[in-house]
C-alpha atoms as a PDB file:
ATOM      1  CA  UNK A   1      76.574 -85.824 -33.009  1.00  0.00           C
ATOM      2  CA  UNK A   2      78.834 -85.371 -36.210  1.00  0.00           C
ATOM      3  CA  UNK A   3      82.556 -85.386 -35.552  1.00  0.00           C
ATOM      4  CA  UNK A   4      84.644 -82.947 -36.797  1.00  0.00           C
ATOM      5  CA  UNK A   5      85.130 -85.089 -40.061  1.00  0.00           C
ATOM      6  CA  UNK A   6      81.762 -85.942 -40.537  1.00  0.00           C
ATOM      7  CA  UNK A   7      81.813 -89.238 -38.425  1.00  0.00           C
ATOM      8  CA  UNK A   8      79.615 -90.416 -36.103  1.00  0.00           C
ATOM      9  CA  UNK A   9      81.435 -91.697 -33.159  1.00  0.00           C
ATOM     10  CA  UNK A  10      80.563 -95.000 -31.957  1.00  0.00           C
ATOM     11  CA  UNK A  11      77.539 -95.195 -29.547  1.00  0.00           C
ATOM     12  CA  UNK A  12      77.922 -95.839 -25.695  1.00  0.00           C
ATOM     13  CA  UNK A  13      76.907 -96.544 -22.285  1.00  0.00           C
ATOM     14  CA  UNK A  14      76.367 -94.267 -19.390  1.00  0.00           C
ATOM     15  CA  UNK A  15      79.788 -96.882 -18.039  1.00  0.00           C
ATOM     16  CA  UNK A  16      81.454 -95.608 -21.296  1.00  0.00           C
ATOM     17  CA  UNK A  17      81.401 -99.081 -23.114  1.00  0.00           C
ATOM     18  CA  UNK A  18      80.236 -99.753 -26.416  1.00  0.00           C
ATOM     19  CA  UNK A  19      76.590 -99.754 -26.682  1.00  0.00           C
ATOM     20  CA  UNK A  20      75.675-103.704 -27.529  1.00  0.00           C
ATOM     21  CA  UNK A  21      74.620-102.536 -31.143  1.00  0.00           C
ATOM     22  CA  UNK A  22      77.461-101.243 -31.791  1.00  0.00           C
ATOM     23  CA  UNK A  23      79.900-103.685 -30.290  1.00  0.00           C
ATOM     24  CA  UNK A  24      77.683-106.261 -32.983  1.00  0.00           C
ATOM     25  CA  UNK A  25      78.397-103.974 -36.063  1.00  0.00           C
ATOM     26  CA  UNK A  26      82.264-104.421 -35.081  1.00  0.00           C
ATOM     27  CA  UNK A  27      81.788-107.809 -34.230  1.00  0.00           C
ATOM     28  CA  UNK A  28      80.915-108.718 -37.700  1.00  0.00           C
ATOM     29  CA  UNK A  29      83.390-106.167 -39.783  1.00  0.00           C
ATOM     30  CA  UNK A  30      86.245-107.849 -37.551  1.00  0.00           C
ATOM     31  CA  UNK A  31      85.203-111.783 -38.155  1.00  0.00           C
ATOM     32  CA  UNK A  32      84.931-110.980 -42.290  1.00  0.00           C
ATOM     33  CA  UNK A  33      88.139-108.985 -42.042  1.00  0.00           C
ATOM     34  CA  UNK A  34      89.584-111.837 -40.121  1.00  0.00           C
ATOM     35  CA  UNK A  35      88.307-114.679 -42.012  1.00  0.00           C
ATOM     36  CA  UNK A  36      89.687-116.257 -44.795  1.00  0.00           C
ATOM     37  CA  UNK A  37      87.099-116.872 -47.522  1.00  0.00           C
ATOM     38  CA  UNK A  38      83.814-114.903 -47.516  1.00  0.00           C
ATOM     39  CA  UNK A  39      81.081-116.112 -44.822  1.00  0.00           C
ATOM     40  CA  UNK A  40      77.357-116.665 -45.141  1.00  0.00           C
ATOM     41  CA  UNK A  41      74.737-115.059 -42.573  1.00  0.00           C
ATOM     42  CA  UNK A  42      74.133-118.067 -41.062  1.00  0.00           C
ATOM     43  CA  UNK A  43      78.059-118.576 -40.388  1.00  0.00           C
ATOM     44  CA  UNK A  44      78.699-114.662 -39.010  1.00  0.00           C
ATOM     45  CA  UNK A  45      75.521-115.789 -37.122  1.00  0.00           C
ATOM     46  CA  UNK A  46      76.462-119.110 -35.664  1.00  0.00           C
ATOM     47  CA  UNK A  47      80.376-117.576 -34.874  1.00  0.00           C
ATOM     48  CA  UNK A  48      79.237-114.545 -33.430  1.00  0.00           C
ATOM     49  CA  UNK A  49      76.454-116.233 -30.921  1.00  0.00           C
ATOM     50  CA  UNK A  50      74.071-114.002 -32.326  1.00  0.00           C
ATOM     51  CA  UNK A  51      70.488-114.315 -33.759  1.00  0.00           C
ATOM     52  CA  UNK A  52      70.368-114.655 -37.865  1.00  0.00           C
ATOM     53  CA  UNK A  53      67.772-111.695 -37.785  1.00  0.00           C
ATOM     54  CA  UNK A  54      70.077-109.627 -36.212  1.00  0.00           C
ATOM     55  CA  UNK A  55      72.863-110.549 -38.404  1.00  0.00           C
ATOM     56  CA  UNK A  56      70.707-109.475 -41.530  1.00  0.00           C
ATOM     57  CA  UNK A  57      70.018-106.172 -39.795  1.00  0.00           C
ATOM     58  CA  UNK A  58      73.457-105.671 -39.488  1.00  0.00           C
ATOM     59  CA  UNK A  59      74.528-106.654 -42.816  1.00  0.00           C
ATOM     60  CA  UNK A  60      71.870-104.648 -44.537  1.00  0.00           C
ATOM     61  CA  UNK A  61      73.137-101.259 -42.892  1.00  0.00           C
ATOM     62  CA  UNK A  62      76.817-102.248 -43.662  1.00  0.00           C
ATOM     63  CA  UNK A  63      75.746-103.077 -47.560  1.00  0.00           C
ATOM     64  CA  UNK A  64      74.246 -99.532 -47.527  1.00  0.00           C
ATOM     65  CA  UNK A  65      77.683 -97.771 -47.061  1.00  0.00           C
ATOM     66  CA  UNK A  66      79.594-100.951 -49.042  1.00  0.00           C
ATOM     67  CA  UNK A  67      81.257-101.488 -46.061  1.00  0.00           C
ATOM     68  CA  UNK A  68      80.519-105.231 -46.737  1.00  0.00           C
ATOM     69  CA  UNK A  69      79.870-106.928 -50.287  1.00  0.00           C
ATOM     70  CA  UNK A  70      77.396-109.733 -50.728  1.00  0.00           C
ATOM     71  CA  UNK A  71      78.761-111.692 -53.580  1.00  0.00           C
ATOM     72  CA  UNK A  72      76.161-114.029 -55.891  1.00  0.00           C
ATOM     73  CA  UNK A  73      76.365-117.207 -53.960  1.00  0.00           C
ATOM     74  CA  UNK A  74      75.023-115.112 -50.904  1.00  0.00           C
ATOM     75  CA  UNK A  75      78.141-115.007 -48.779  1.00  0.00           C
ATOM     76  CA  UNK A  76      79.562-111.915 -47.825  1.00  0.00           C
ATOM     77  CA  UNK A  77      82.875-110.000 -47.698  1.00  0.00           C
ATOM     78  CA  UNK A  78      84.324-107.034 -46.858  1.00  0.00           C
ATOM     79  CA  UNK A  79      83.040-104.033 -49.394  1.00  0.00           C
ATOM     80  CA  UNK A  80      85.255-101.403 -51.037  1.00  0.00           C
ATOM     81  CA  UNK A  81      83.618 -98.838 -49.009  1.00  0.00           C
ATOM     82  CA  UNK A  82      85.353 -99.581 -45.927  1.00  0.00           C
ATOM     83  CA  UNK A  83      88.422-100.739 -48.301  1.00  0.00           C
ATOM     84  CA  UNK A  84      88.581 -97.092 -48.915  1.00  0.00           C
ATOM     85  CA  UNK A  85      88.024 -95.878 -45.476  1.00  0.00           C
ATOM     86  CA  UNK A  86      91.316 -97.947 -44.537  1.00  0.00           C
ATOM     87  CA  UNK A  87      93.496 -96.874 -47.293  1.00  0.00           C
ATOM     88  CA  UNK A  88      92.911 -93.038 -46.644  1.00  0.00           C
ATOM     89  CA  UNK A  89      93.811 -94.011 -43.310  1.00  0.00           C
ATOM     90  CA  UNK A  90      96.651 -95.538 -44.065  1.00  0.00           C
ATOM     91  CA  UNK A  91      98.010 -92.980 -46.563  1.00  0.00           C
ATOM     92  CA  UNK A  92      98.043 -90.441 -43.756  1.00  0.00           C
ATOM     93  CA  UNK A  93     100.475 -92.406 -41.618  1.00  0.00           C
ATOM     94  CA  UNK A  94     103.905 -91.169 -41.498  1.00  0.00           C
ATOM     95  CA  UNK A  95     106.101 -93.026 -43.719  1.00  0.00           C
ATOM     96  CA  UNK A  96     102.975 -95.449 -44.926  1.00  0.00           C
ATOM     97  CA  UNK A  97     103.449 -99.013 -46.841  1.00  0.00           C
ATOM     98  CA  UNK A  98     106.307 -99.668 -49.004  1.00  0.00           C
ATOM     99  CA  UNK A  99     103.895-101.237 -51.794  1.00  0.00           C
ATOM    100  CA  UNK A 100     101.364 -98.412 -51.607  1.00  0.00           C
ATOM    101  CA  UNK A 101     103.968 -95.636 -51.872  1.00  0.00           C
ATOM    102  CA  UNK A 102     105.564 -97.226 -54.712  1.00  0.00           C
ATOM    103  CA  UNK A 103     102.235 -97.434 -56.499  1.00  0.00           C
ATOM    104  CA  UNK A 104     101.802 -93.184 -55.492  1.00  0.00           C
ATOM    105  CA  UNK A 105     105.162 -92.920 -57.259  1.00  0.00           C
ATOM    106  CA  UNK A 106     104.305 -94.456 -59.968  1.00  0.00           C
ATOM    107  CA  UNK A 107     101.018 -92.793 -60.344  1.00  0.00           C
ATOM    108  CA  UNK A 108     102.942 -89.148 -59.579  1.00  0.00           C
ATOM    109  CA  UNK A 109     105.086 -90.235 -62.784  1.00  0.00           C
ATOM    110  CA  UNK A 110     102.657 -91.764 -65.545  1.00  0.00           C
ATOM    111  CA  UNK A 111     100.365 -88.762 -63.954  1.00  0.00           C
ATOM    112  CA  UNK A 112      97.046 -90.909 -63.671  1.00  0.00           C
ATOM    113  CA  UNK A 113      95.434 -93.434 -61.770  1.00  0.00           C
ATOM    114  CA  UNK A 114      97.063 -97.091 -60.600  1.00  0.00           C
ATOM    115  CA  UNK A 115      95.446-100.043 -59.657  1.00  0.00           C
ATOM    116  CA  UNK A 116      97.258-103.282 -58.575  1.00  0.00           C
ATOM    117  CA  UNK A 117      95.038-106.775 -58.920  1.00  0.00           C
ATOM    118  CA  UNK A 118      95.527-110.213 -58.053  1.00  0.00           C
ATOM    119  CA  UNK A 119      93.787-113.696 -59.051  1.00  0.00           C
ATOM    120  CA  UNK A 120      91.285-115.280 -56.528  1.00  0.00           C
ATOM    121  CA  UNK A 121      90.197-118.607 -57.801  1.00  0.00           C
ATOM    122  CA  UNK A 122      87.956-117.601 -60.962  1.00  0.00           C
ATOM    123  CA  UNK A 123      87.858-113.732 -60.193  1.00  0.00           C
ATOM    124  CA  UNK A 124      89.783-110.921 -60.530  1.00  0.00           C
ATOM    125  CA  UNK A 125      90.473-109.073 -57.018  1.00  0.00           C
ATOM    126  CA  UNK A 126      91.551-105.464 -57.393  1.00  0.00           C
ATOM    127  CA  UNK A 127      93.457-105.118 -54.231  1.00  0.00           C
ATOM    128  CA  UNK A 128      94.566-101.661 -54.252  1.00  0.00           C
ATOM    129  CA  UNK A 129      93.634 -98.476 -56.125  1.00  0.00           C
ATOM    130  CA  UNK A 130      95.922 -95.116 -56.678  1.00  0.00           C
ATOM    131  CA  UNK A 131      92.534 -92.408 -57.639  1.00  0.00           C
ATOM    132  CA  UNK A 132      94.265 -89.517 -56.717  1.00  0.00           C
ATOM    133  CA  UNK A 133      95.776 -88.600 -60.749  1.00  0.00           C
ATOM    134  CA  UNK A 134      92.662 -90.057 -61.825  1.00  0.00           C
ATOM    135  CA  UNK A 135      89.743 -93.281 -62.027  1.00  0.00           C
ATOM    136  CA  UNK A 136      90.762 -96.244 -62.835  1.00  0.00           C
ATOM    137  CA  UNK A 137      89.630 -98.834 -63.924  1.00  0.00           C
ATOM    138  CA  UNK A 138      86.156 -96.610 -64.467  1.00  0.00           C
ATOM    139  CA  UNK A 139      84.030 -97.050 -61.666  1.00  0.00           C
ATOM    140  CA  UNK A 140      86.284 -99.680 -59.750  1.00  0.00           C
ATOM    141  CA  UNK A 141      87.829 -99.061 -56.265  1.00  0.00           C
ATOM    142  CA  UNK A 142      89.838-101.438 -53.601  1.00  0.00           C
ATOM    143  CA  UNK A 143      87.727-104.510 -53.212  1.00  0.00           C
ATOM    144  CA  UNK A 144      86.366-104.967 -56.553  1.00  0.00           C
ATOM    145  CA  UNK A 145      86.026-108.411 -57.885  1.00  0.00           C
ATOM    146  CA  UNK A 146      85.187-108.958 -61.378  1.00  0.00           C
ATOM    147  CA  UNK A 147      84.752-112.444 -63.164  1.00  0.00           C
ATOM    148  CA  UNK A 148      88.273-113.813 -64.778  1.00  0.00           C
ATOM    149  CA  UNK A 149      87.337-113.584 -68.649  1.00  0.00           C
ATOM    150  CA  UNK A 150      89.341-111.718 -71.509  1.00  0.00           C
ATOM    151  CA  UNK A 151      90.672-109.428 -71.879  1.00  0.00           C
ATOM    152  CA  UNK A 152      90.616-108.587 -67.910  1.00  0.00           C
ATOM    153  CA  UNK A 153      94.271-109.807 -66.520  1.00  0.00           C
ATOM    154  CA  UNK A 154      95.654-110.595 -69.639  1.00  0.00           C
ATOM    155  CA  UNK A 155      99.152-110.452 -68.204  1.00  0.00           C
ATOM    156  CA  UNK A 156      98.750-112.624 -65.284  1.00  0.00           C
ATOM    157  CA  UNK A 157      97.079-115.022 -67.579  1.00  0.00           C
ATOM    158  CA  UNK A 158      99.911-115.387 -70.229  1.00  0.00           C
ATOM    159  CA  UNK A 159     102.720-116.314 -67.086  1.00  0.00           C
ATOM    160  CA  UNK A 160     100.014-118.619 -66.151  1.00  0.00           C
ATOM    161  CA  UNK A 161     100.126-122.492 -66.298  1.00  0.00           C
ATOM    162  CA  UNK A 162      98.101-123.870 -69.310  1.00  0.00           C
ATOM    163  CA  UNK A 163      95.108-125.195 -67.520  1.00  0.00           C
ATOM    164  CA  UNK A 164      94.338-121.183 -66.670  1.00  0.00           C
ATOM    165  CA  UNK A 165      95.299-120.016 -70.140  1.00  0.00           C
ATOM    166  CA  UNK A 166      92.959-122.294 -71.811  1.00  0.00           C
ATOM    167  CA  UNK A 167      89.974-121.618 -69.162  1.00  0.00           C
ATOM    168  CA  UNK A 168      90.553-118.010 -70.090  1.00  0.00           C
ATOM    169  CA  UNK A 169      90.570-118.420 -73.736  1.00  0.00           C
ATOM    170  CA  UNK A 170      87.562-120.383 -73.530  1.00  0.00           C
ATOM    171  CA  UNK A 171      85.415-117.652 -71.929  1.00  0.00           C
ATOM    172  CA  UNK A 172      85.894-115.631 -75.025  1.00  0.00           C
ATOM    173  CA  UNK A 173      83.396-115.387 -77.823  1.00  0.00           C
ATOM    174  CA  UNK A 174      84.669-117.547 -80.447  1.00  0.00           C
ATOM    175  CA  UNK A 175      85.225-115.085 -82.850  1.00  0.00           C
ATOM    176  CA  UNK A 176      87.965-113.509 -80.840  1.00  0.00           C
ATOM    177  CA  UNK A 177      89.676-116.115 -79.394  1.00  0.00           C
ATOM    178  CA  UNK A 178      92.523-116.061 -82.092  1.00  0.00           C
ATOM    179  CA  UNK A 179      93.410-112.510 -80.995  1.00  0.00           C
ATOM    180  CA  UNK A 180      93.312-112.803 -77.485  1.00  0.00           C
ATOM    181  CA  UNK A 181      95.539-115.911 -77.949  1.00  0.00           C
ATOM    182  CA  UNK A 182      97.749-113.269 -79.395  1.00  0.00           C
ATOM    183  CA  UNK A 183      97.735-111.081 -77.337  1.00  0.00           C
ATOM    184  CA  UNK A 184      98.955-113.861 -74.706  1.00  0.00           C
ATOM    185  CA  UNK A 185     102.056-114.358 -77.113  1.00  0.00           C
ATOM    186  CA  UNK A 186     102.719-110.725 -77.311  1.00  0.00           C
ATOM    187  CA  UNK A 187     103.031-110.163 -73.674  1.00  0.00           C
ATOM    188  CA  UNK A 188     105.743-112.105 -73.432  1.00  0.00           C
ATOM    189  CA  UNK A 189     107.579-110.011 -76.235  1.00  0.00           C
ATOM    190  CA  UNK A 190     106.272-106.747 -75.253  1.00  0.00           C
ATOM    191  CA  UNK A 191     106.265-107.456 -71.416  1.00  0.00           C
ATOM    192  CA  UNK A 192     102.759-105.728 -71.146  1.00  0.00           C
ATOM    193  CA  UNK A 193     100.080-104.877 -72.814  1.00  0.00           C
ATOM    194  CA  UNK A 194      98.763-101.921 -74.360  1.00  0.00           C
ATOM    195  CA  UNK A 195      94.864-100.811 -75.186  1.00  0.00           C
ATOM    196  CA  UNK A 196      93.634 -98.421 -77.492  1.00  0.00           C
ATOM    197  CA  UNK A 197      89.757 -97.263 -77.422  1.00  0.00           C
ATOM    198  CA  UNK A 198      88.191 -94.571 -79.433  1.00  0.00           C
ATOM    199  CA  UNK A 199      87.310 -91.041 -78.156  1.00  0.00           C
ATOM    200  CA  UNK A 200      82.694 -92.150 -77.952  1.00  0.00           C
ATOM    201  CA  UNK A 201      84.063 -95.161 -76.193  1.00  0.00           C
ATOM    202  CA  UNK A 202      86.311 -93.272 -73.272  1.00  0.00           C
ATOM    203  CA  UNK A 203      83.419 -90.539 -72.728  1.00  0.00           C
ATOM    204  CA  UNK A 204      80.759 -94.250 -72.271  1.00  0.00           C
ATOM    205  CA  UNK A 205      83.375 -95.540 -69.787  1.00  0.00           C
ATOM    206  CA  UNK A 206      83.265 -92.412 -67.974  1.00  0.00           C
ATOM    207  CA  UNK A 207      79.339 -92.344 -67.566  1.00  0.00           C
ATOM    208  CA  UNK A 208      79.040 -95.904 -66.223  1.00  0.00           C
ATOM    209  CA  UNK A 209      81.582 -95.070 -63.646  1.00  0.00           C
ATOM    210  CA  UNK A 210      79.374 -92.466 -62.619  1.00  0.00           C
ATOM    211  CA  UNK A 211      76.562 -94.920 -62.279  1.00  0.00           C
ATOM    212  CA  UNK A 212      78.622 -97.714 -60.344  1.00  0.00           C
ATOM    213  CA  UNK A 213      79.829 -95.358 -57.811  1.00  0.00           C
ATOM    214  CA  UNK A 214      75.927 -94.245 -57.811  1.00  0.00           C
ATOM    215  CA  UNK A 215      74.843 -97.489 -57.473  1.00  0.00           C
ATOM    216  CA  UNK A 216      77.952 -98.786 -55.089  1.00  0.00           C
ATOM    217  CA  UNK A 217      75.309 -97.113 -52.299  1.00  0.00           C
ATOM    218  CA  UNK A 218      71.962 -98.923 -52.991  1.00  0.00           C
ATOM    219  CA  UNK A 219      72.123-102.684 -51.566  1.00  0.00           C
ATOM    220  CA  UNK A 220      69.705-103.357 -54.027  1.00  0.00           C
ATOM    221  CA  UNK A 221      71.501-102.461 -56.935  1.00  0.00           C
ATOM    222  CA  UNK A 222      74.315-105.105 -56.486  1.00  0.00           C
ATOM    223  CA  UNK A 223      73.341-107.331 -59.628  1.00  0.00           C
ATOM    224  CA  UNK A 224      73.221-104.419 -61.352  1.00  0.00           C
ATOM    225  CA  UNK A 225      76.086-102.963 -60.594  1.00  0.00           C
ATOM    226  CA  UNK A 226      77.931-106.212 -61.128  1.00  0.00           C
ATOM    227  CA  UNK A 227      76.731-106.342 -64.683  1.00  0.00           C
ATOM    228  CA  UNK A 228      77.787-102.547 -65.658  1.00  0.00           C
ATOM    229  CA  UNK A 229      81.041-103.425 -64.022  1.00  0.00           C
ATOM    230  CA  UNK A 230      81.199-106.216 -66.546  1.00  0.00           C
ATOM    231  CA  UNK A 231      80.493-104.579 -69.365  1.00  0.00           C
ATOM    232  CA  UNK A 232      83.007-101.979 -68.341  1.00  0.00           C
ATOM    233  CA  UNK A 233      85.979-104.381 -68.794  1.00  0.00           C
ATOM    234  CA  UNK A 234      84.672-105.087 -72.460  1.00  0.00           C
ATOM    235  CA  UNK A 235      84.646-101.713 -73.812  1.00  0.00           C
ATOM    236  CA  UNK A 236      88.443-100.867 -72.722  1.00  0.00           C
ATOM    237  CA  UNK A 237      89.224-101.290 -76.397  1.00  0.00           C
ATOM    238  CA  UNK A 238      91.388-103.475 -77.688  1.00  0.00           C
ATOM    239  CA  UNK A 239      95.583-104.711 -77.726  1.00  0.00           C
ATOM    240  CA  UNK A 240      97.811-103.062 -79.498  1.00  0.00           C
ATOM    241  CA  UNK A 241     100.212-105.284 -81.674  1.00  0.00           C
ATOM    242  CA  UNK A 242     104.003-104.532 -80.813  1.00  0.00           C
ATOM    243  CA  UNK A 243     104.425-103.102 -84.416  1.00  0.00           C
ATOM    244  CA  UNK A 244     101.550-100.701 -84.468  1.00  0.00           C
ATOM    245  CA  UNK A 245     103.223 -99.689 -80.964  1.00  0.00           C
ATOM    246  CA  UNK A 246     106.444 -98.757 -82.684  1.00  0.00           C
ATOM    247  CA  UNK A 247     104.917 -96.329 -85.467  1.00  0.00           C
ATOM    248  CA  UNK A 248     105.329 -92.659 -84.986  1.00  0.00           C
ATOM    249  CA  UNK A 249     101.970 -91.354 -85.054  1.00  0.00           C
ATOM    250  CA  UNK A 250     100.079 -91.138 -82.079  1.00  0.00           C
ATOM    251  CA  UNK A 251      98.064 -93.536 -80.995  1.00  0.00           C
ATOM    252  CA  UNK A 252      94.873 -93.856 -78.617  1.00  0.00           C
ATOM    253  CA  UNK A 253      95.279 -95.084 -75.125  1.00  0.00           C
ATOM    254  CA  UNK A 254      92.969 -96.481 -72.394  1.00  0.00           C
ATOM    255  CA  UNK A 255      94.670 -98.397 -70.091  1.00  0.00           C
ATOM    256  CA  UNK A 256      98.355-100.537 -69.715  1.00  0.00           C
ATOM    257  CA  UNK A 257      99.118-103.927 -67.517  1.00  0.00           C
ATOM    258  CA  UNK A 258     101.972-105.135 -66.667  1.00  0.00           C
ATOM    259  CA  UNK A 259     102.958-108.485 -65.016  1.00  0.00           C
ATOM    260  CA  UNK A 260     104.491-108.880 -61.681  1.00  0.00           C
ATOM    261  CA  UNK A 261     106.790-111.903 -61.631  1.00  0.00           C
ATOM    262  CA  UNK A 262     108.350-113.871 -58.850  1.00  0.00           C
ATOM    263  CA  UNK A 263     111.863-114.661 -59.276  1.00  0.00           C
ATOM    264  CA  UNK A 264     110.878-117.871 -60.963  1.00  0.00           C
ATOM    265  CA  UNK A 265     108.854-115.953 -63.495  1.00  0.00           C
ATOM    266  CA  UNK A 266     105.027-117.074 -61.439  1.00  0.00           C
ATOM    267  CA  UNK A 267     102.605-114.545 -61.944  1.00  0.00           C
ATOM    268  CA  UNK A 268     102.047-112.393 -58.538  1.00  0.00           C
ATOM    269  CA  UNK A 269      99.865-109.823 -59.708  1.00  0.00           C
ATOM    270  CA  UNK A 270      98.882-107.042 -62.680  1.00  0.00           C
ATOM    271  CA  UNK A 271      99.775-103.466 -62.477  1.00  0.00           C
ATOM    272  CA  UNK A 272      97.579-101.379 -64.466  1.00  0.00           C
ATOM    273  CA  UNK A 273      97.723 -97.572 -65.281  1.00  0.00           C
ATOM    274  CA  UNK A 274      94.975 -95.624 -67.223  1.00  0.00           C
ATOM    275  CA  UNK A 275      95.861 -92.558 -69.250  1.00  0.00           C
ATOM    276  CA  UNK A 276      92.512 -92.828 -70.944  1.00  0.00           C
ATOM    277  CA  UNK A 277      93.817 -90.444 -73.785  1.00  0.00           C
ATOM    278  CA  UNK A 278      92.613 -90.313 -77.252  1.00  0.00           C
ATOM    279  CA  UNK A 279      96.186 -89.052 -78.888  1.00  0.00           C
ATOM    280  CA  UNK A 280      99.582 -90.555 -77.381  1.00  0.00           C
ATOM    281  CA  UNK A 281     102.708 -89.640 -78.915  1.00  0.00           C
ATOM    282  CA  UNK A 282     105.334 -92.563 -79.213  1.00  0.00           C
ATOM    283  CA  UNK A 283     107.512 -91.202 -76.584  1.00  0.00           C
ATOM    284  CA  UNK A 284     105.157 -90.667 -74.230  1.00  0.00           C
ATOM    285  CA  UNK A 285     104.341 -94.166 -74.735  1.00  0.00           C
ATOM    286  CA  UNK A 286     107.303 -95.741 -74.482  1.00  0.00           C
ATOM    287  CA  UNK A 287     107.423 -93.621 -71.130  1.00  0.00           C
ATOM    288  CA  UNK A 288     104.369 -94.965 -70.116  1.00  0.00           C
ATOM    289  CA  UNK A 289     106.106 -99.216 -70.611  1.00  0.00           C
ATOM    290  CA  UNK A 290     109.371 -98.248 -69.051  1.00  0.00           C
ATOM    291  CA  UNK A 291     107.843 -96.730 -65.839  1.00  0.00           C
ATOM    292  CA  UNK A 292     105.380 -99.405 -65.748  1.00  0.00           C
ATOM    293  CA  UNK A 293     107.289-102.490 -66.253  1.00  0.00           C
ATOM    294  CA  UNK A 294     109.894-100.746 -63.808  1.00  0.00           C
ATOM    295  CA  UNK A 295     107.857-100.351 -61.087  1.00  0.00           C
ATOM    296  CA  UNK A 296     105.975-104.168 -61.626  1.00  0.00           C
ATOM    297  CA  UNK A 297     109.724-105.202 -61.211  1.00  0.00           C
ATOM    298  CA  UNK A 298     110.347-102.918 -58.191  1.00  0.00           C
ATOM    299  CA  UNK A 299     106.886-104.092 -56.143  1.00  0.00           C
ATOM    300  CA  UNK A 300     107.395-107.423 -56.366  1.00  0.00           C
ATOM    301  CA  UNK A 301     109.564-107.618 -53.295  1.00  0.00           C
ATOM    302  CA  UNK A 302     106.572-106.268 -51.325  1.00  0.00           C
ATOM    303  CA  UNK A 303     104.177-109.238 -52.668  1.00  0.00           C
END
């Protein structure tokens, strides 16, 4: 029977123990929670004692709820849906995590969503997502990986060594390499980076997030999904020049990232806020860079 919340409380024995299918289920969230790169079937399989039939049952009913993610080389991970079952948890808890309560802040004072990513090897992580002022990135939540090609990360990339610049630059069409090299350059002299998009494309972003959250609950719409998520980090517009950031007139806004530097000046991670307006006055966004580059300055202590 339902819980209070809506739960359904773990099965068990006449003795009161976990029933065996449900000690299995736990079994396998707490070895891909514990381990430190993504596992295969056969691995949770072989670690766990357990058949690989059973271990596919398993890891088909936890793909239906996203509480696991099976990435495209077949191994799997823990999935944003139980991502996001932890961090409601963990924003109830009296006086909660320094890093996620700065990110609240900073969401309470940009008023809209937060999202705070990290590199892993040739994709971008999104390790923890501030929803409650608004989406963003569209359709994305804790857990999301997305492949490491412009413009996505633009900030870590510029602090980055030159082996990762040039890999980055290289994914680019051709045509558009010469601004995204750019837009590395004015990073550093801006100390973020700013995105415009047009009024048809915010309303397009806001449809596909419908359909990945839609989708983030059918196992066998993962390549699908993965693709829309794509294509949703190519139609955030494009960078803003430093100069068209200092005219008066207002200017259209989708999203803004922001470095966070170790004391040596190593990228740690990207802070990203998403007003997603279509008119910003200049000092609302020079509001929107100081409270951003502040708080990618404060966090870093928590990193």
């Amino acid at each position: 029977m339902p819980t209070a919340g809506g739960a359904v409380p773990p099965e068990k024995t006449e003795s009161g123990e976990l029933s065996p299918p449900t000690q299995r289920v736990m079994s396998v969230l707490e070895l891909l929670a514990a381990a430190p790169r993504p596992q295969t079937s056969a691995q949770i399989a072989d670690s766990l004692a357990l058949s690989r039939s059973t271990v596919g049952n398993v890891l088909s009913a936890l793909r239906a709820r996203a509480w696991v993610n099976r990435r495209a080389d077949m191994t799997y991970e823990v999935g944003p849906g139980l991502l996001r079952v932890a961090e409601q948890q963990q924003s109830k808890l009296a006086g909660g995590d320094p890093l996620r309560s700065a990110l609240h802040e900073l969401a309470n004072t940009v008023d809209c969503g937060v999202a705070l990513l990290r590199l892993d090897n040739d994709e971008i992580r999104f390790v923890t997502v501030v929803e409650n002022r608004g989406r963003i990135p569209a359709g994305i939540s804790a857990g999301t990986r997305l492949p490491l090609i412009p413009p996505g990360a633009a900030t870590i990339v510029a602090h980055s060594p030159d082996p990762v610049r040039r890999s980055w630059l290289a994914a680019a069409d051709p045509g558009e390499r010469g601004d995204y090299e750019q837009l590395l350059t004015d990073v550093h002299t801006l100390g973020a980076a700013v995105w415009g998009v047009d009024a048809n494309s915010l309303a397009t972003l806001d449809v596909l997030a419908d359909v990945v959250e839609h989708l983030a609950h059918d196992p066998a719409s993962s390549a699908l999904r993965d693709r829309i998520l794509t294509l949703l980090g190519g139609i955030s517009g494009s960078a803003y020049r430093p100069g068209e950031l200092a005219a008066d007139a207002p200017l259209p806004i989708s999203y803004l990232s922001a470095p966070v530097l170790d004391t040596d000046g190593a990228p740690l991670a990207e802070l990203l806020i998403g007003p997603l307006r279509t008119a910003v006055p200049r000092p609302e966004r020079d509001h929107y860079l100081a409270a951003l580059t502040m708080a990618a300055h404060a966090i870093r202590a928590h990193l």
